[in-house]
PDB file of N, CA and C in Angstrom:
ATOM      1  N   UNK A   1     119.629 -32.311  -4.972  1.00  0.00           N
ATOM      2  CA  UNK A   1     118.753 -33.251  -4.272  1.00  0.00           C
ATOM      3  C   UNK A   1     118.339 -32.638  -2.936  1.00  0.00           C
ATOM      4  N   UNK A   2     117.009 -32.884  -2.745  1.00  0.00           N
ATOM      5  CA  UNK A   2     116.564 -32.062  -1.554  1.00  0.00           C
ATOM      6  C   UNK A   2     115.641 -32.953  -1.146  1.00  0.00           C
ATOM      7  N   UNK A   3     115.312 -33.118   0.631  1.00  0.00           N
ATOM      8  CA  UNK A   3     114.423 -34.158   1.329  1.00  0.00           C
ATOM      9  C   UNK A   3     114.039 -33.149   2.360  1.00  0.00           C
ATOM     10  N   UNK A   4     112.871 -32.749   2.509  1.00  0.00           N
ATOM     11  CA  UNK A   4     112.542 -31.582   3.520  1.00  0.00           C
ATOM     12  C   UNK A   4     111.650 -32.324   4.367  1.00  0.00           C
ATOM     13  N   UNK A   5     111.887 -32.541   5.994  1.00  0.00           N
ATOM     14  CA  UNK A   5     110.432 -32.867   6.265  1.00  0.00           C
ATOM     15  C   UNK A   5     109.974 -31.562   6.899  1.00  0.00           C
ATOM     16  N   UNK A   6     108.707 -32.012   7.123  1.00  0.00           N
ATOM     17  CA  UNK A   6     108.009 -30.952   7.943  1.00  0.00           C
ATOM     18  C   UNK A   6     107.123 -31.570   8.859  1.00  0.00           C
ATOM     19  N   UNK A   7     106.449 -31.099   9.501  1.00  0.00           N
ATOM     20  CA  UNK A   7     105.659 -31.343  10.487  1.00  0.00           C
ATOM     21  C   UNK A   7     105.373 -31.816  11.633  1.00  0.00           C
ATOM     22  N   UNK A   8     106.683 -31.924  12.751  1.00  0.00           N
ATOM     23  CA  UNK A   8     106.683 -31.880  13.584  1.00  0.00           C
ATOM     24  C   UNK A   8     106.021 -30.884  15.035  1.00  0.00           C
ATOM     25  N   UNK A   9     106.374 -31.251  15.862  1.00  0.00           N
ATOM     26  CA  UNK A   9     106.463 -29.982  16.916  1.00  0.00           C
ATOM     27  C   UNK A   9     106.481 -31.306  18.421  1.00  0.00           C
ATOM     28  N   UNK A  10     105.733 -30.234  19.080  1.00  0.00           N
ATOM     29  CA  UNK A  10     105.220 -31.078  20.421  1.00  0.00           C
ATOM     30  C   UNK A  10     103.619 -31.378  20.610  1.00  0.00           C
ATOM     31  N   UNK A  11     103.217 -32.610  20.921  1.00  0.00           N
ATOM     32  CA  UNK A  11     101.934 -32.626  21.040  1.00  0.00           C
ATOM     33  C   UNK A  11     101.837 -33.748  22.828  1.00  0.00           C
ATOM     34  N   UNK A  12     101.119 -33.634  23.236  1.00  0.00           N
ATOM     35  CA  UNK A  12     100.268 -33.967  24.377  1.00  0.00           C
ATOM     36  C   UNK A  12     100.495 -35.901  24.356  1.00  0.00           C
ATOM     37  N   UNK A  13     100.963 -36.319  25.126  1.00  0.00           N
ATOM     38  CA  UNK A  13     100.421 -38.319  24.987  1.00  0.00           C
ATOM     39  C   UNK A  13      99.059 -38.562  24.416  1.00  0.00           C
ATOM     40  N   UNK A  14      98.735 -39.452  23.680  1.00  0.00           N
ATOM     41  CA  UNK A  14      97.728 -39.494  22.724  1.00  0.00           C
ATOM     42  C   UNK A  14      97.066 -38.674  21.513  1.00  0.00           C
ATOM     43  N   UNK A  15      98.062 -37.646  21.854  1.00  0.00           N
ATOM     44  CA  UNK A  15      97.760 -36.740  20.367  1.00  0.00           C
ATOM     45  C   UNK A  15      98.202 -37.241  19.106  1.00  0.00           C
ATOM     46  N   UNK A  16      97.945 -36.389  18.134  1.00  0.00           N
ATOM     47  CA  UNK A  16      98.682 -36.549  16.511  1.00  0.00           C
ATOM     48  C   UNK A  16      99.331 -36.096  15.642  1.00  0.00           C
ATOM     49  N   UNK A  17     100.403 -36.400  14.692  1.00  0.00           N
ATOM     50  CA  UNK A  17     100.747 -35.265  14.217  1.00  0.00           C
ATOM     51  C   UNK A  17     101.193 -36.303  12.520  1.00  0.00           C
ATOM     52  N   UNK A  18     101.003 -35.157  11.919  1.00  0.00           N
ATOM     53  CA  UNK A  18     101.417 -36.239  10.519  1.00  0.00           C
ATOM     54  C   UNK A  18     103.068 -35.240   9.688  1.00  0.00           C
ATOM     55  N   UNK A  19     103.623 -36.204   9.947  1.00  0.00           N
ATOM     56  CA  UNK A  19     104.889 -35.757   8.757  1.00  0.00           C
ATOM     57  C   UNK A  19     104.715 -35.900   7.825  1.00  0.00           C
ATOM     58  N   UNK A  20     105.475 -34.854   6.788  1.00  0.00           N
ATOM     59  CA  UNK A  20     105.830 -35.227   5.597  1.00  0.00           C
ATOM     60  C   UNK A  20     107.277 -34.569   5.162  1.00  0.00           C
ATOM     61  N   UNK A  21     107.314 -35.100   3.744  1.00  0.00           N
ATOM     62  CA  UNK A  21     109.158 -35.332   3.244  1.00  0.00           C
ATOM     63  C   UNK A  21     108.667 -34.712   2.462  1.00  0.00           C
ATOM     64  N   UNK A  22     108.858 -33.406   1.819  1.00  0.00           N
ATOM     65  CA  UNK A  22     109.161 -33.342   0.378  1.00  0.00           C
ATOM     66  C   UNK A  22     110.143 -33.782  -0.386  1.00  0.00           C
ATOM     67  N   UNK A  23     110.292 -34.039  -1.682  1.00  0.00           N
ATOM     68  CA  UNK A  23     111.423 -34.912  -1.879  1.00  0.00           C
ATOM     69  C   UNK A  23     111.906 -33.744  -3.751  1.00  0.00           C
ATOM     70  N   UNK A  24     113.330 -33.427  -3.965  1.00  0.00           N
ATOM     71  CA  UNK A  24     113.063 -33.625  -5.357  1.00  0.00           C
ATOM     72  C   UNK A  24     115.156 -33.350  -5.948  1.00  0.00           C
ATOM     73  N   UNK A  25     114.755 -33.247  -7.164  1.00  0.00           N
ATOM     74  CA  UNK A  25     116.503 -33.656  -7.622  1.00  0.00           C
ATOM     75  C   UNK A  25     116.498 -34.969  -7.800  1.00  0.00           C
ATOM     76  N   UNK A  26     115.742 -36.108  -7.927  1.00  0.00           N
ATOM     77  CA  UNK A  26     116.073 -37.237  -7.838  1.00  0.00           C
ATOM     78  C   UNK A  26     114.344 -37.641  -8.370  1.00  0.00           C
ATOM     79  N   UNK A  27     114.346 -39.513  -8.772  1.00  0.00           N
ATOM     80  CA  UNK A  27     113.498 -40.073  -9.767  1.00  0.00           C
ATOM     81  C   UNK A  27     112.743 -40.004  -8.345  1.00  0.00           C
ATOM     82  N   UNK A  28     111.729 -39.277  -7.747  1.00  0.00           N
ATOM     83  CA  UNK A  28     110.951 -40.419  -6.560  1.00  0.00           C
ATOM     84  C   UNK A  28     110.471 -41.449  -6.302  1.00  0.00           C
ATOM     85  N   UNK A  29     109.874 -41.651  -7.577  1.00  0.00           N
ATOM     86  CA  UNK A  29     108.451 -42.505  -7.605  1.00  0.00           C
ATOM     87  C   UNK A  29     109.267 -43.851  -8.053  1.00  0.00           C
ATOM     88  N   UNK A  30     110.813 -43.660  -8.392  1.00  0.00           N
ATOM     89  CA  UNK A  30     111.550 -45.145  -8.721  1.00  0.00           C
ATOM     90  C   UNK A  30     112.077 -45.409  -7.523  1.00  0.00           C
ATOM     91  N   UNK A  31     111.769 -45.092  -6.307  1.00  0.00           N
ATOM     92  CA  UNK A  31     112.459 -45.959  -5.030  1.00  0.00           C
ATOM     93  C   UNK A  31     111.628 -46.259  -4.120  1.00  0.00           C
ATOM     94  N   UNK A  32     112.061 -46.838  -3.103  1.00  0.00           N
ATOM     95  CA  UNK A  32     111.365 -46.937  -2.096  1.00  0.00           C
ATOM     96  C   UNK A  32     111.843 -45.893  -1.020  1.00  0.00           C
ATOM     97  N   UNK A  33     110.759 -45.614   0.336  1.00  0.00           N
ATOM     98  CA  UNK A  33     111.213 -44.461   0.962  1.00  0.00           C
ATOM     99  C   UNK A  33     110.725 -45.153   2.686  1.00  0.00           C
ATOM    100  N   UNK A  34     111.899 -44.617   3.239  1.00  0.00           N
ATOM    101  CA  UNK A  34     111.537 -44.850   5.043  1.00  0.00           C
ATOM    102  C   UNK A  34     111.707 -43.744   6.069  1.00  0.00           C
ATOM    103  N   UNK A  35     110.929 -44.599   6.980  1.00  0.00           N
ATOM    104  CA  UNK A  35     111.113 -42.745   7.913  1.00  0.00           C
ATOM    105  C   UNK A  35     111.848 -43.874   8.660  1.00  0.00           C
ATOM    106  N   UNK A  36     113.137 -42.808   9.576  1.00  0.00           N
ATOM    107  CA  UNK A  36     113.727 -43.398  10.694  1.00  0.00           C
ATOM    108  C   UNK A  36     113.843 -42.358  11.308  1.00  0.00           C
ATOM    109  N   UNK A  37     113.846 -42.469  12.779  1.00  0.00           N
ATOM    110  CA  UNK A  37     114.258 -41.721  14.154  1.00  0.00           C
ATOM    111  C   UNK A  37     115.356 -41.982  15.040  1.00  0.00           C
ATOM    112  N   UNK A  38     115.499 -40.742  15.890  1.00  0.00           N
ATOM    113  CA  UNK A  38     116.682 -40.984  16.323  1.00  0.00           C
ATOM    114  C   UNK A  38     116.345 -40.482  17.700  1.00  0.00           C
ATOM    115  N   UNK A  39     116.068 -40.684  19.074  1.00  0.00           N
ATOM    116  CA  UNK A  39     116.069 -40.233  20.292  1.00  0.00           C
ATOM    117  C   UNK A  39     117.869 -39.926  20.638  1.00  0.00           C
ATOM    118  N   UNK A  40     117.540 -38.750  21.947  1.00  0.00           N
ATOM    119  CA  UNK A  40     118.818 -38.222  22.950  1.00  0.00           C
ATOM    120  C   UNK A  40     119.152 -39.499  23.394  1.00  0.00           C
ATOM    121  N   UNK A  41     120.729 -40.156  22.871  1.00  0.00           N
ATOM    122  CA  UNK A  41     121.713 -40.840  23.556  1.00  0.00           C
ATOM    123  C   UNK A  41     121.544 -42.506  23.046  1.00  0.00           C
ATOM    124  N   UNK A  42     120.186 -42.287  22.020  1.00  0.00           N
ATOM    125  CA  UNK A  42     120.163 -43.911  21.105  1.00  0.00           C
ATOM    126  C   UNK A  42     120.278 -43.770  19.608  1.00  0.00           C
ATOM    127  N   UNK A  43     120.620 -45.183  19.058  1.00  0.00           N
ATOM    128  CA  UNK A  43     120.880 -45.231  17.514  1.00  0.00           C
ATOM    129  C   UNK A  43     119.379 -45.482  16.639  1.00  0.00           C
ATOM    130  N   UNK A  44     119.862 -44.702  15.252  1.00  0.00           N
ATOM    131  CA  UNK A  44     119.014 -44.421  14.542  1.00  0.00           C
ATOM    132  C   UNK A  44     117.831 -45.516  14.465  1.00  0.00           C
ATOM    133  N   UNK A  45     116.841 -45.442  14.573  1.00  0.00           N
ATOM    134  CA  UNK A  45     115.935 -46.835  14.072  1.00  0.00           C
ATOM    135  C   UNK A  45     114.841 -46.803  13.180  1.00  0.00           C
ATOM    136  N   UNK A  46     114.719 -47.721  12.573  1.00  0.00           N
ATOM    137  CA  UNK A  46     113.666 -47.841  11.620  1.00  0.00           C
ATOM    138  C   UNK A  46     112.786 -47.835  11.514  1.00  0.00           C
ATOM    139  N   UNK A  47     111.751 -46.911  11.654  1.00  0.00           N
ATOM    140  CA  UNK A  47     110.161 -46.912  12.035  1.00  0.00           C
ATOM    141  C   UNK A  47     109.240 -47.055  10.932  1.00  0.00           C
ATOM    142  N   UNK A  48     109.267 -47.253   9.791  1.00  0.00           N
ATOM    143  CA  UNK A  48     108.435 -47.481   8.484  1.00  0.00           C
ATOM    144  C   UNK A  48     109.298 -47.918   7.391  1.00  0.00           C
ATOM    145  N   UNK A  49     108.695 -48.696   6.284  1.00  0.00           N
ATOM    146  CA  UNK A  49     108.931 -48.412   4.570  1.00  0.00           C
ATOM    147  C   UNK A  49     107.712 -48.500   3.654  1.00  0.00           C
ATOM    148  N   UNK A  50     108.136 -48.009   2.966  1.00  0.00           N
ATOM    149  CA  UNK A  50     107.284 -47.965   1.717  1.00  0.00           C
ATOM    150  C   UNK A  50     107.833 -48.125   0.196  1.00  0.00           C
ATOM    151  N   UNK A  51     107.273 -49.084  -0.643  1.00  0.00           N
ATOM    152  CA  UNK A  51     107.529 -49.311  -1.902  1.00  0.00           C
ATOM    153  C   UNK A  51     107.830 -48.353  -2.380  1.00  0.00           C
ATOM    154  N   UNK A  52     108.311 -48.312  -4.044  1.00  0.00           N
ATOM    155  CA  UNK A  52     108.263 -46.965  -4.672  1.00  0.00           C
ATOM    156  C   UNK A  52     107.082 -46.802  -4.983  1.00  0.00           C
ATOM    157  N   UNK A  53     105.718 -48.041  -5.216  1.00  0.00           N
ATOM    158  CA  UNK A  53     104.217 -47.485  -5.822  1.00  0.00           C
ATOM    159  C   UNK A  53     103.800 -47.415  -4.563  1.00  0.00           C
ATOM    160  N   UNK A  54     104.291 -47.804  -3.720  1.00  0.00           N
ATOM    161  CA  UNK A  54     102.934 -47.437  -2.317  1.00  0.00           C
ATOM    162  C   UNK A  54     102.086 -48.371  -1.704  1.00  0.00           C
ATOM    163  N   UNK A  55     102.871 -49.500  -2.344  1.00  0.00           N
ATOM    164  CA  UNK A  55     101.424 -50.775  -2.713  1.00  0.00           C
ATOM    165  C   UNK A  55     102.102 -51.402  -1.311  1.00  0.00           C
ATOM    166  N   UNK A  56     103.098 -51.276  -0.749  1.00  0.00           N
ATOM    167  CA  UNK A  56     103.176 -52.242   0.344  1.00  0.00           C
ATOM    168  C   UNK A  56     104.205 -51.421   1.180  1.00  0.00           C
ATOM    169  N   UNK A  57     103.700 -52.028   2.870  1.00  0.00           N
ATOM    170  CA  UNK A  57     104.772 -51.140   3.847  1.00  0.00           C
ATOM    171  C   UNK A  57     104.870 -52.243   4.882  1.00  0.00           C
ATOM    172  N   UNK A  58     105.686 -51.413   5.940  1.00  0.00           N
ATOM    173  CA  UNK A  58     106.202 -52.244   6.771  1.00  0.00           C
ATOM    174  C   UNK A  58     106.602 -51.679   7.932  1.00  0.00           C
ATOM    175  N   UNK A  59     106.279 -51.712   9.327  1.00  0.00           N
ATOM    176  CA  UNK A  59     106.452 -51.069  10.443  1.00  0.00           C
ATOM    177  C   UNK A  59     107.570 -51.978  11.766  1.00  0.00           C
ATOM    178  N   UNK A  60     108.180 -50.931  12.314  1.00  0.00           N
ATOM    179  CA  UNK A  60     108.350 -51.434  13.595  1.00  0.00           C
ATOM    180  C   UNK A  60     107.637 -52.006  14.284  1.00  0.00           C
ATOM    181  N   UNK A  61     107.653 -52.873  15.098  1.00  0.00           N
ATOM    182  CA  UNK A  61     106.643 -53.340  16.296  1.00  0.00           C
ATOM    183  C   UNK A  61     105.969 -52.374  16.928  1.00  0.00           C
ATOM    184  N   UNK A  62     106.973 -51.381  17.437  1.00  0.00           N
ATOM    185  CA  UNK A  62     106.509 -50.295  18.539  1.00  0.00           C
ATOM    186  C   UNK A  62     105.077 -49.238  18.088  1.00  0.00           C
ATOM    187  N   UNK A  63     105.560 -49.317  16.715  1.00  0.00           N
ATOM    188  CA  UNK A  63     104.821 -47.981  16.042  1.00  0.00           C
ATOM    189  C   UNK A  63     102.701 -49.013  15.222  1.00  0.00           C
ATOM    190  N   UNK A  64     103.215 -50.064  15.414  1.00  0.00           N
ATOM    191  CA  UNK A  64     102.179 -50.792  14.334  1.00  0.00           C
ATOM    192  C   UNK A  64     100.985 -50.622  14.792  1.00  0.00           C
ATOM    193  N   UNK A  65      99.854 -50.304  13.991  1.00  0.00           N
ATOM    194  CA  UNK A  65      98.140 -49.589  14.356  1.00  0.00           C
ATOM    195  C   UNK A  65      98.316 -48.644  14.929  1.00  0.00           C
ATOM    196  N   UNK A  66      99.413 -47.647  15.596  1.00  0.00           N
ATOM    197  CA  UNK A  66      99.413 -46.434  15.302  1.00  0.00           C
ATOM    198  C   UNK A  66     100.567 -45.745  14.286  1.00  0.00           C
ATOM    199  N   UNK A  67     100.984 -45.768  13.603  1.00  0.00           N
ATOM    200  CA  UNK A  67     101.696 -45.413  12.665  1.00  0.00           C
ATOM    201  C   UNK A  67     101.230 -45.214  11.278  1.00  0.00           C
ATOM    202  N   UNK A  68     101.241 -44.516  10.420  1.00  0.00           N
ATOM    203  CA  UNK A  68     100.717 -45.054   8.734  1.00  0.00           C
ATOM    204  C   UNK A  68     101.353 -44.161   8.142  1.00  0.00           C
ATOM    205  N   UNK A  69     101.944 -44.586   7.331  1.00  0.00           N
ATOM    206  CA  UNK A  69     103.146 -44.775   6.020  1.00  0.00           C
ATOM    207  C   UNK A  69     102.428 -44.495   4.697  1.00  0.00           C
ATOM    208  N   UNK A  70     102.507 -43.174   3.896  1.00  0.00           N
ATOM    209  CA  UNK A  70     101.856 -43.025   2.754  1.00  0.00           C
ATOM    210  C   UNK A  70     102.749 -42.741   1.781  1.00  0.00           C
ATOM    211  N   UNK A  71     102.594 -42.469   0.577  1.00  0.00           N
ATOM    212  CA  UNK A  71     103.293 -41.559  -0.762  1.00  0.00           C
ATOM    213  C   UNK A  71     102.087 -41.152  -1.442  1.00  0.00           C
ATOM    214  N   UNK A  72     102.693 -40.055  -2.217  1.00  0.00           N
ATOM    215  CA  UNK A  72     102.033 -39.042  -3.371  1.00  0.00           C
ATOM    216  C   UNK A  72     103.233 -39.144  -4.245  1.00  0.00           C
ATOM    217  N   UNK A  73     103.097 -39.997  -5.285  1.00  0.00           N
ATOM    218  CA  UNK A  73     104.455 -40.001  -6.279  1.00  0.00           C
ATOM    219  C   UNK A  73     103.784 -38.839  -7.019  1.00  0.00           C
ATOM    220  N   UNK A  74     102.743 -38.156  -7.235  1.00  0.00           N
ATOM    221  CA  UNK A  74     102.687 -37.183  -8.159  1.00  0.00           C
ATOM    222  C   UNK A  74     103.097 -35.679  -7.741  1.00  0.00           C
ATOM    223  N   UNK A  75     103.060 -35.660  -5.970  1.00  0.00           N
ATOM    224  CA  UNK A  75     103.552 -34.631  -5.147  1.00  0.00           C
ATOM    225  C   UNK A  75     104.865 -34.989  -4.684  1.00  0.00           C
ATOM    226  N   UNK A  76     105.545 -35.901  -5.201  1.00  0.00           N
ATOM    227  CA  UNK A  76     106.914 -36.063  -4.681  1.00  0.00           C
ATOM    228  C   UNK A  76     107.122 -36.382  -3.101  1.00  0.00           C
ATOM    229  N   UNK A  77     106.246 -36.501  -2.917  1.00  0.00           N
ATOM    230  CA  UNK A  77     106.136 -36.315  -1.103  1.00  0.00           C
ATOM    231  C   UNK A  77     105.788 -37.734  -0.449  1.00  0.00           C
ATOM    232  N   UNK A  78     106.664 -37.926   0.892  1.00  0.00           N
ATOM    233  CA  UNK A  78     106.134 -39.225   1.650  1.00  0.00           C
ATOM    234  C   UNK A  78     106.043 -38.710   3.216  1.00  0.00           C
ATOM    235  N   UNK A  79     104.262 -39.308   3.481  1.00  0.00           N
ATOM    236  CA  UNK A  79     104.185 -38.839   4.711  1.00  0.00           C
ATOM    237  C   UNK A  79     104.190 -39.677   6.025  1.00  0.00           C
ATOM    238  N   UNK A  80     104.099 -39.256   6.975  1.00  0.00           N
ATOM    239  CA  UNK A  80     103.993 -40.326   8.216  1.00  0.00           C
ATOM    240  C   UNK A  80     102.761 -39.683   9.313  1.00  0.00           C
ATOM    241  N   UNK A  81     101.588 -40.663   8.870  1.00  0.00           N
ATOM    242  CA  UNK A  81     100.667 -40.216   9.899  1.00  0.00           C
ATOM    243  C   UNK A  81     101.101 -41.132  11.190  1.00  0.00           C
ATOM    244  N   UNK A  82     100.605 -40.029  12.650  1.00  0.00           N
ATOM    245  CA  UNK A  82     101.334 -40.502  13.576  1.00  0.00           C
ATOM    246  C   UNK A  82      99.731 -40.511  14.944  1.00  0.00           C
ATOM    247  N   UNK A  83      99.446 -41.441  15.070  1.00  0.00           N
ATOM    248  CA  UNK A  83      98.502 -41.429  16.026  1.00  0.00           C
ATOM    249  C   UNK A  83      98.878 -41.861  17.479  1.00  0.00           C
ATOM    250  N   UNK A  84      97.500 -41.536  18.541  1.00  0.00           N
ATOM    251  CA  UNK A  84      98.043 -42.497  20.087  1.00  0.00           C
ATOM    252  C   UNK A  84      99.676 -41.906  20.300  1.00  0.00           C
ATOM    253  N   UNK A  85     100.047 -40.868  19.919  1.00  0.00           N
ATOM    254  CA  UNK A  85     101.763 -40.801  20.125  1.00  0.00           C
ATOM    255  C   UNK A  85     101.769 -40.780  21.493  1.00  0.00           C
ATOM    256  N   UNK A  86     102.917 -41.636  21.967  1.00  0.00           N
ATOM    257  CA  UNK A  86     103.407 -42.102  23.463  1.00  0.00           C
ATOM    258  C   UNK A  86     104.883 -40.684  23.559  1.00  0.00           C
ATOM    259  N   UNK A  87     105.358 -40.943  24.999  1.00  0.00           N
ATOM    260  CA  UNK A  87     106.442 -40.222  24.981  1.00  0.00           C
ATOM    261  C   UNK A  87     107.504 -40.806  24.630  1.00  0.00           C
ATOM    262  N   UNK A  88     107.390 -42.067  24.487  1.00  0.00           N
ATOM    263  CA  UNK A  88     108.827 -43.014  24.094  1.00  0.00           C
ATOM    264  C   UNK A  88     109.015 -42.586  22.148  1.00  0.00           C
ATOM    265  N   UNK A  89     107.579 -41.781  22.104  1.00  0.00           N
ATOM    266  CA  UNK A  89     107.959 -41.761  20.586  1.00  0.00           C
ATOM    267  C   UNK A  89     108.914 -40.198  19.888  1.00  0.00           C
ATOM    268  N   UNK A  90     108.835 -39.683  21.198  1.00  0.00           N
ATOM    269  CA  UNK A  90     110.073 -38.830  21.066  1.00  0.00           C
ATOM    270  C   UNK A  90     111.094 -38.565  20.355  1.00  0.00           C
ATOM    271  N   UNK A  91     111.916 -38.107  19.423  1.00  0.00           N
ATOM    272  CA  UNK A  91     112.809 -38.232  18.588  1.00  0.00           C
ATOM    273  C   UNK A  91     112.812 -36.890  17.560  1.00  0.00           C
ATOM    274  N   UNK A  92     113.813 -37.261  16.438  1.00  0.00           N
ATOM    275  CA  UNK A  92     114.134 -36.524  15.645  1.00  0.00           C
ATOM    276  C   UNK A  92     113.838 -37.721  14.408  1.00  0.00           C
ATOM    277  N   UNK A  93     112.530 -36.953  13.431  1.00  0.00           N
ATOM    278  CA  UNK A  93     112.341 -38.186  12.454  1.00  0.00           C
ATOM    279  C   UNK A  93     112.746 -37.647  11.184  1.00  0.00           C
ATOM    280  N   UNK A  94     113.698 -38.592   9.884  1.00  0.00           N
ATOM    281  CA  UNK A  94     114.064 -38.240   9.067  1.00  0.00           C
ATOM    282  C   UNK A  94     113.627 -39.272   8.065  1.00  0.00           C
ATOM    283  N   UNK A  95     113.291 -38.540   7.142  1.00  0.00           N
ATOM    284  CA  UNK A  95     113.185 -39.541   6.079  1.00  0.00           C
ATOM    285  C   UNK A  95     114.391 -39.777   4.602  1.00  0.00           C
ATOM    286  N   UNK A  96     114.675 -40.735   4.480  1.00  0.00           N
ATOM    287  CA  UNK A  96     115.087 -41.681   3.661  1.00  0.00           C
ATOM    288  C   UNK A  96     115.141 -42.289   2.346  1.00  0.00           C
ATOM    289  N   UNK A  97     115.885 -42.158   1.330  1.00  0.00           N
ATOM    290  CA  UNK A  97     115.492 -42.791   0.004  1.00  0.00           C
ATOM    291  C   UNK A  97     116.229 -44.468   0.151  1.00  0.00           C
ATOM    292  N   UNK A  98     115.748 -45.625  -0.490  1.00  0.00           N
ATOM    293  CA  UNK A  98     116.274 -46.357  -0.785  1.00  0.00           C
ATOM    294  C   UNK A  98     117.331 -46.122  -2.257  1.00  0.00           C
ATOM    295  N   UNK A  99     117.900 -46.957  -2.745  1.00  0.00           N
ATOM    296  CA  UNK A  99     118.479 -46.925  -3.728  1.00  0.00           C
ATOM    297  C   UNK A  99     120.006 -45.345  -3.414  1.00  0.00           C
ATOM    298  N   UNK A 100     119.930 -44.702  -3.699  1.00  0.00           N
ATOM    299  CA  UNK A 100     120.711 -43.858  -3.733  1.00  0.00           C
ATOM    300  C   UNK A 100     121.208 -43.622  -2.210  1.00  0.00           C
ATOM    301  N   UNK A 101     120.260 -43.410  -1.297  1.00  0.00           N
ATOM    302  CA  UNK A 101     120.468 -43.309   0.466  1.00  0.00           C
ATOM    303  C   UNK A 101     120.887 -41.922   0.294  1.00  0.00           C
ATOM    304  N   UNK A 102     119.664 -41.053   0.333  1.00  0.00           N
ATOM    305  CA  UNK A 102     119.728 -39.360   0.193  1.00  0.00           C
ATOM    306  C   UNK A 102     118.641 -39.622   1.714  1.00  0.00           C
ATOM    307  N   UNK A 103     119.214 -38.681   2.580  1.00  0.00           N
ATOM    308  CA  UNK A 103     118.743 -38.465   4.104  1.00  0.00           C
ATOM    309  C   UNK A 103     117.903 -36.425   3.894  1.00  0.00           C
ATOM    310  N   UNK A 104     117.150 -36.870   4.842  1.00  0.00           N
ATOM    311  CA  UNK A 104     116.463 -35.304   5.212  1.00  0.00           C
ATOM    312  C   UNK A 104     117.239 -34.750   5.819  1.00  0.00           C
ATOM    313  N   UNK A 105     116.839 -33.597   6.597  1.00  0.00           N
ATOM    314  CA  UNK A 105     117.592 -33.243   7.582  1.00  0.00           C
ATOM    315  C   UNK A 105     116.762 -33.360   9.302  1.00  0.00           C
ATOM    316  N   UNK A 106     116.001 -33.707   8.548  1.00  0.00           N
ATOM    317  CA  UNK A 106     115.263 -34.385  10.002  1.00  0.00           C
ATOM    318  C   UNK A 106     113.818 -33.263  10.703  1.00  0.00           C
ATOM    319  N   UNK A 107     112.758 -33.745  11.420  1.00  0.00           N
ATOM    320  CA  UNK A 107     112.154 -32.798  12.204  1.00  0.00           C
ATOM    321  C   UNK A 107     111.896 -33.802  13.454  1.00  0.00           C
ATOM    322  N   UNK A 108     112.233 -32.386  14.355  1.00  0.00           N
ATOM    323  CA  UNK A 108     111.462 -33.118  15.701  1.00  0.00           C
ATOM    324  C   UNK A 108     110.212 -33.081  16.175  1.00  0.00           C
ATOM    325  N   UNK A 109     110.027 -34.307  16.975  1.00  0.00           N
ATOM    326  CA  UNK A 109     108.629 -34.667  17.560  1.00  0.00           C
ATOM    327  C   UNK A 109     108.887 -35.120  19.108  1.00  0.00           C
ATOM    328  N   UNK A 110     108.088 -34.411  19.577  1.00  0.00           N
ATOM    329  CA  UNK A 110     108.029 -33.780  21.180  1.00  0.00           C
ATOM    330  C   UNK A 110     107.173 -34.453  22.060  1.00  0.00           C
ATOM    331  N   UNK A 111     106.805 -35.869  22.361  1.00  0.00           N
ATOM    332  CA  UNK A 111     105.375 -36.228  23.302  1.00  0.00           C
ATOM    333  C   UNK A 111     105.813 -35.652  24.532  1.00  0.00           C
ATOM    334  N   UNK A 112     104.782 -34.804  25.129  1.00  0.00           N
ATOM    335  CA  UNK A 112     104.788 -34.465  26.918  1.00  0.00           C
ATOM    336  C   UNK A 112     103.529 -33.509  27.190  1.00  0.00           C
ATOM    337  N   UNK A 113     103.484 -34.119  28.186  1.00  0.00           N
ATOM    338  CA  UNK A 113     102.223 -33.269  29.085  1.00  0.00           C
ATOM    339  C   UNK A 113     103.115 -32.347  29.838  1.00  0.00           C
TER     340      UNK A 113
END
């Protein structure tokens, strides 16, 4: 079982950056999938979900109209487009299976001027 994300780095306040999970070893397209983050010196939190078809999601407060939560069940992959990023959105983001609870290993995301 393997959960890769990618696409982090550092970008500027109001920039963008879109994650994604590759996912495989496991059914994808039979679970549901979430991204959570983790900032220096706070607990993990929940910033998205998504069905196993894709058909419905669900955001934090913090992240909502800039955040968006996708899947490709045919690419195995779930992404996280990330707009307007603030510096509070700082962290290490990992994504998540429901059902089984198989974790990434995480990528970081950097807001600063």
């Amino acid at each position: 079982v393997q959960l890769v994300e990618s696409g982090g780095g550092l970008v500027q306040p109001g920039g963008s950056l879109r994650l994604s999970c590759v996912c495989s070893g496991f059914n994808f397209r039979g679970y549901g999938m979430r991204w959570y983050r983790q900032a220096p010196g706070k607990e993990r939190e929940l910033v998205a979900i998504i069905n196993s078809a894709g058909s419905s999601t669900n955001y934090e407060d913090s992240v909502k109209g800039r955040f968006t939560i996708s899947r490709d069940n045919a690419k195995n992959t779930m992404y996280l487009q990330m707009n307007s990023l603030k510096p509070e959105d700082t962290a290490m983001y990992y994504c998540y299976t429901d059902g089984p609870g198989y974790w990434g290993q995480g990528t970081q995301v950097t807001v600063s001027s």
